[in-house]
C-alpha atoms as a PDB file:
ATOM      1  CA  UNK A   1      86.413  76.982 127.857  1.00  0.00           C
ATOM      2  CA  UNK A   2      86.044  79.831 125.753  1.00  0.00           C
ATOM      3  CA  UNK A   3      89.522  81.244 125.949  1.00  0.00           C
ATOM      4  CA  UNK A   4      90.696  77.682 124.073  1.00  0.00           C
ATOM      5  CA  UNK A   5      88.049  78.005 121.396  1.00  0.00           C
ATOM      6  CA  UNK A   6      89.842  81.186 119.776  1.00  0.00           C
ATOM      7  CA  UNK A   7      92.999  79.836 119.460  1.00  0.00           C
ATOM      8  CA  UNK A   8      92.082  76.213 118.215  1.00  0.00           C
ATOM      9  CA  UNK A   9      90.445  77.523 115.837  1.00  0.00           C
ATOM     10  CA  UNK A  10      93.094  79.869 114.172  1.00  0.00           C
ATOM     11  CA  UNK A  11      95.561  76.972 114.695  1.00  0.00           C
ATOM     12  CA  UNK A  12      92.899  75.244 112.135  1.00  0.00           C
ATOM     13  CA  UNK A  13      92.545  77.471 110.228  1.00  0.00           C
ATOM     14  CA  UNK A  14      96.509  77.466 109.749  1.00  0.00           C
ATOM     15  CA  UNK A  15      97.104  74.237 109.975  1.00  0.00           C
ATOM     16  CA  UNK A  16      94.213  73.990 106.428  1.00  0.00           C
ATOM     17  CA  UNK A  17      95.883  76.992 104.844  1.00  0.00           C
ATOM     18  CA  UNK A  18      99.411  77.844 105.471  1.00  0.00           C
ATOM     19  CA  UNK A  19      99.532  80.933 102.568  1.00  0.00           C
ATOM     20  CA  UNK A  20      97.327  82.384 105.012  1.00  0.00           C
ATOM     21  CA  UNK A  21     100.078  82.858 107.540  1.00  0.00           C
ATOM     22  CA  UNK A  22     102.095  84.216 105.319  1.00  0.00           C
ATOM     23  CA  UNK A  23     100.200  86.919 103.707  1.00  0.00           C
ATOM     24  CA  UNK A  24      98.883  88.015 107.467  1.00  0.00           C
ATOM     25  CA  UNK A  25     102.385  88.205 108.158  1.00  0.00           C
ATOM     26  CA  UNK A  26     103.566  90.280 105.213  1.00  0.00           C
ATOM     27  CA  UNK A  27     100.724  92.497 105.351  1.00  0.00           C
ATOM     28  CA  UNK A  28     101.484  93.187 109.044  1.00  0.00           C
ATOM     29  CA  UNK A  29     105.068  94.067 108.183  1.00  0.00           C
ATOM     30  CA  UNK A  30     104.118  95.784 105.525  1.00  0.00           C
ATOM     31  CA  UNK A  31     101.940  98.543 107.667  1.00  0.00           C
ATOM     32  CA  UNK A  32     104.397  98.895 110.139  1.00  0.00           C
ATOM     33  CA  UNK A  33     107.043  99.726 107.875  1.00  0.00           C
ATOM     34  CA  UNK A  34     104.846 102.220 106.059  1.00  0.00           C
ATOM     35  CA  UNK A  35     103.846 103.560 109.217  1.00  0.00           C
ATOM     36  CA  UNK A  36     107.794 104.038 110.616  1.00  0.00           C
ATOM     37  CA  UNK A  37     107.565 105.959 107.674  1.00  0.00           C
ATOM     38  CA  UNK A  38     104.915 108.366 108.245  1.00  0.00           C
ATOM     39  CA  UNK A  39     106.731 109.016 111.320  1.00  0.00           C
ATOM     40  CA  UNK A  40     110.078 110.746 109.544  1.00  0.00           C
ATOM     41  CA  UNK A  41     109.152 114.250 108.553  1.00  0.00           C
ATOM     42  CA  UNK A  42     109.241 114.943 104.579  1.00  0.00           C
ATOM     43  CA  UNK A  43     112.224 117.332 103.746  1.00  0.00           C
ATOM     44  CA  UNK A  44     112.804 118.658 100.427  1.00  0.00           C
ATOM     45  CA  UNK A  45     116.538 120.703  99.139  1.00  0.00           C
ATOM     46  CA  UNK A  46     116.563 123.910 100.072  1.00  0.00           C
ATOM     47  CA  UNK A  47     114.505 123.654 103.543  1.00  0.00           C
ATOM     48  CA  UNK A  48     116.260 124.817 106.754  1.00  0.00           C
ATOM     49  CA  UNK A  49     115.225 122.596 109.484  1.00  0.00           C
ATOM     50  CA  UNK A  50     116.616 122.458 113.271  1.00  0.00           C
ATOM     51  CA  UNK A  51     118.031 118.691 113.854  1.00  0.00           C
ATOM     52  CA  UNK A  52     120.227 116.874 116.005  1.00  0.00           C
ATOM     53  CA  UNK A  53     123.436 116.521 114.544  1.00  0.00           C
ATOM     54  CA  UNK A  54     126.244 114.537 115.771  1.00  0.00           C
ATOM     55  CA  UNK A  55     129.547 115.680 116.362  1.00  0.00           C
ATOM     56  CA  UNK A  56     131.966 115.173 113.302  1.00  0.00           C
ATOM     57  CA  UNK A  57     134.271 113.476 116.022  1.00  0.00           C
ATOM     58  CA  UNK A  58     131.467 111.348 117.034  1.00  0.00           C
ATOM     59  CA  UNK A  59     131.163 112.494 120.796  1.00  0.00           C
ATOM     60  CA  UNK A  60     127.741 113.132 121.041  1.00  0.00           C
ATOM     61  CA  UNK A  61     125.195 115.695 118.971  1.00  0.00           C
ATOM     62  CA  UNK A  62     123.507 119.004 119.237  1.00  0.00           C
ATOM     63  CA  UNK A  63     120.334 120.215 118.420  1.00  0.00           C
ATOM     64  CA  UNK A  64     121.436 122.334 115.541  1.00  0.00           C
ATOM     65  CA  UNK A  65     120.102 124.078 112.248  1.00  0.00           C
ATOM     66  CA  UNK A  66     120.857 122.906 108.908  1.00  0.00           C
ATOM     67  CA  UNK A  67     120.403 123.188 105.045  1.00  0.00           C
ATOM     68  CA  UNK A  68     119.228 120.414 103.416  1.00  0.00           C
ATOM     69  CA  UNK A  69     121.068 119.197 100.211  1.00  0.00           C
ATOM     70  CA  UNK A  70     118.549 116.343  98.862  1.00  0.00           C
ATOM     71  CA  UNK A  71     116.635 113.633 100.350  1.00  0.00           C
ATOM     72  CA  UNK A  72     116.057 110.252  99.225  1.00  0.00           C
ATOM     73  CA  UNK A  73     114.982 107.302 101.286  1.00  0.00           C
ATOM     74  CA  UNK A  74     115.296 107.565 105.285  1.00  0.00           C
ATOM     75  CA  UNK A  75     118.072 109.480 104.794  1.00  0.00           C
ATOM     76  CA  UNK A  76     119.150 113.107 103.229  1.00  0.00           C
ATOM     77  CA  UNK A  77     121.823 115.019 103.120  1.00  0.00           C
ATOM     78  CA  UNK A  78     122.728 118.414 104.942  1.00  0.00           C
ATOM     79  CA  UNK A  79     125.119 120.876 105.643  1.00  0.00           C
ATOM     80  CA  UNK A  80     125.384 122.072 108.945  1.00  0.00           C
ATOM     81  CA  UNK A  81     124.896 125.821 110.064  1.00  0.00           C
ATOM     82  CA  UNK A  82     127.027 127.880 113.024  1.00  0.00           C
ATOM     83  CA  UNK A  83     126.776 131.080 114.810  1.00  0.00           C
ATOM     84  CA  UNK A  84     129.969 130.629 116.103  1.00  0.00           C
ATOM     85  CA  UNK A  85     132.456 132.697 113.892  1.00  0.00           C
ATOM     86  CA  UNK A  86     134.889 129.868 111.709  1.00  0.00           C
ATOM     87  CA  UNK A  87     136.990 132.654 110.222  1.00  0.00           C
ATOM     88  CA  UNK A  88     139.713 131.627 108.642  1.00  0.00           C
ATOM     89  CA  UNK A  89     138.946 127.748 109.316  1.00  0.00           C
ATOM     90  CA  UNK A  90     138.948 125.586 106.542  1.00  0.00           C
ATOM     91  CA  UNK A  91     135.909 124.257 105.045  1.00  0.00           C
ATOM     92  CA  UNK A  92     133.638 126.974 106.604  1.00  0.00           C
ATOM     93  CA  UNK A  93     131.977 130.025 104.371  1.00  0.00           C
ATOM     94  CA  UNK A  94     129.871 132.908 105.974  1.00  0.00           C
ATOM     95  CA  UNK A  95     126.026 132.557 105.027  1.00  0.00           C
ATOM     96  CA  UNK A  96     125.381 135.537 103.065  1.00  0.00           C
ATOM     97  CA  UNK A  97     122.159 136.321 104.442  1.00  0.00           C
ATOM     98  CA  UNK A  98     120.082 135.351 107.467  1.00  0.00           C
ATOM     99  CA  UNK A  99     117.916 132.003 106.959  1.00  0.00           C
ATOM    100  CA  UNK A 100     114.439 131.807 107.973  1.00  0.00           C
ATOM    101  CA  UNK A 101     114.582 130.599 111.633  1.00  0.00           C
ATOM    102  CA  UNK A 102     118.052 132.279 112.222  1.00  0.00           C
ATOM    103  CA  UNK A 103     118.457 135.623 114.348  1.00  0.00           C
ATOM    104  CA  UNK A 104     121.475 135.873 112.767  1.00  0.00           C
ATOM    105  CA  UNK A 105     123.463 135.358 109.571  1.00  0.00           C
ATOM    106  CA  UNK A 106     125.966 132.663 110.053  1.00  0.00           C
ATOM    107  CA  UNK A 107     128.541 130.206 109.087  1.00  0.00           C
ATOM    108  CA  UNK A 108     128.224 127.050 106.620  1.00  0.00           C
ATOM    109  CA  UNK A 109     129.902 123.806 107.414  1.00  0.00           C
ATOM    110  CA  UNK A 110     130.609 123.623 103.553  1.00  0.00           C
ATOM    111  CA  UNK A 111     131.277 119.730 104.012  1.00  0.00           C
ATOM    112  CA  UNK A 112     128.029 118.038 103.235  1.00  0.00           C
ATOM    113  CA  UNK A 113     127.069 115.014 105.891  1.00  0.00           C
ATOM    114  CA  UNK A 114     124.247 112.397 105.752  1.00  0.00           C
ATOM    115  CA  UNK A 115     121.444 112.342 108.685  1.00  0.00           C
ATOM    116  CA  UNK A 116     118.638 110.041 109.024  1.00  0.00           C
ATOM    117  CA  UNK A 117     115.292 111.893 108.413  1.00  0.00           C
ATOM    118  CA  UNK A 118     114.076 111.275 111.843  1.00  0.00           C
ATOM    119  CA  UNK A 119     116.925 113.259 113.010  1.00  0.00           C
ATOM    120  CA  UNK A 120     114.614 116.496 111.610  1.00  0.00           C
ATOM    121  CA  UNK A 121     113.188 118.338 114.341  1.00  0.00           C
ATOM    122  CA  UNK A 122     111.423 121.830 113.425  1.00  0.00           C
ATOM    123  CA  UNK A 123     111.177 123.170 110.214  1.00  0.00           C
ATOM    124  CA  UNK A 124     112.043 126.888 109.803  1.00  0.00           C
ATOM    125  CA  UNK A 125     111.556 128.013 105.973  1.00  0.00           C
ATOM    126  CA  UNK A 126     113.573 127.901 102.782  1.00  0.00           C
ATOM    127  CA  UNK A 127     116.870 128.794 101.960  1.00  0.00           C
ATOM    128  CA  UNK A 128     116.091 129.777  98.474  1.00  0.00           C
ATOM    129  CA  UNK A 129     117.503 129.319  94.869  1.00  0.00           C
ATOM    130  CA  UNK A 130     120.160 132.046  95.484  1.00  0.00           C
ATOM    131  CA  UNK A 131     121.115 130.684  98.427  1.00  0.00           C
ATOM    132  CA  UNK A 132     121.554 126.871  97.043  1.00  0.00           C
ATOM    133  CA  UNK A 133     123.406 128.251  94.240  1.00  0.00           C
ATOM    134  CA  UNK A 134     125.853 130.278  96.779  1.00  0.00           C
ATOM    135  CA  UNK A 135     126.380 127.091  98.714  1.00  0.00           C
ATOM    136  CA  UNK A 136     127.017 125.083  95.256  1.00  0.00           C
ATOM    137  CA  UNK A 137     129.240 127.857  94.069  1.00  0.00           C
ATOM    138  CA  UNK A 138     131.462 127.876  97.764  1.00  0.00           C
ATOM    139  CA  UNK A 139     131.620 123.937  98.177  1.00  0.00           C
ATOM    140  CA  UNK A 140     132.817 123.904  94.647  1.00  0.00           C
ATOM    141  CA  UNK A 141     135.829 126.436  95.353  1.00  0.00           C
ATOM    142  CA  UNK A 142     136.487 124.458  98.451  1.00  0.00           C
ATOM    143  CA  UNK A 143     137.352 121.495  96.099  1.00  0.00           C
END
């Protein structure tokens, strides 16, 4: 008898004030989307983080490190780093120093590309200033 007492009376309660609904409802909604959130890590321009990056032909993704550009929203902006040597391919520019996290100093997919911040993984360091400034400097020639 008990287990019918709880939900008569919120159907009452309800039924008396229907606001009530409402604002539970958009209170509820509200903490879960601030707490979806919480979950995305917070990454600022110039940090190099590892992520998982699709494939620019869209066949799957790899765990990779990149740069990234700005952030705003879910989302931000990177540019993808390489070991493997892209010399002579277009739209690539050698790093000109190692980035924290990095062995060694590699190649820059000089084509910026948007990635949802939950696609983050491990933050390494900072590129640095100099090293923005490089990339700005490189994509701009590339235009």
């Amino acid at each position: 008898m008990t287990d019918q007492i709880v939900p008569d009376v919120l159907a009452d309660l309800v039924a008396d004030r229907p606001w009530l609904l409402v604002l539970v409802v958009g209170a509820v909604v509200l903490v879960l989307r601030l707490l979806g959130r919480a979950g995305a890590p917070r990454a600022h321009r110039g940090d190099v983080w590892f992520a998982m990056v699709p494939f620019r032909d869209g066949t799957g993704a790899k765990d990779r490190p990149v740069v990234v550009l700005r952030s705003r929203g879910r989302r931000c902006t990177v540019v993808r780093l390489t070991s493997r040597d892209q010399d002579g391919r277009a739209g690539y520019a050698r790093s000109p120093g190692t980035l924290p996290g990095l062995s060694e100093r590699g190649w820059v997919d000089l084509r910026p590309m948007e990635l949802r911040r939950t696609a983050l993984r491990r933050r390494t360091g900072e590129a640095g200033s100099a090293w923005l400034r490089w990339y700005e400097d490189a994509a701009r020639d590339l235009a």
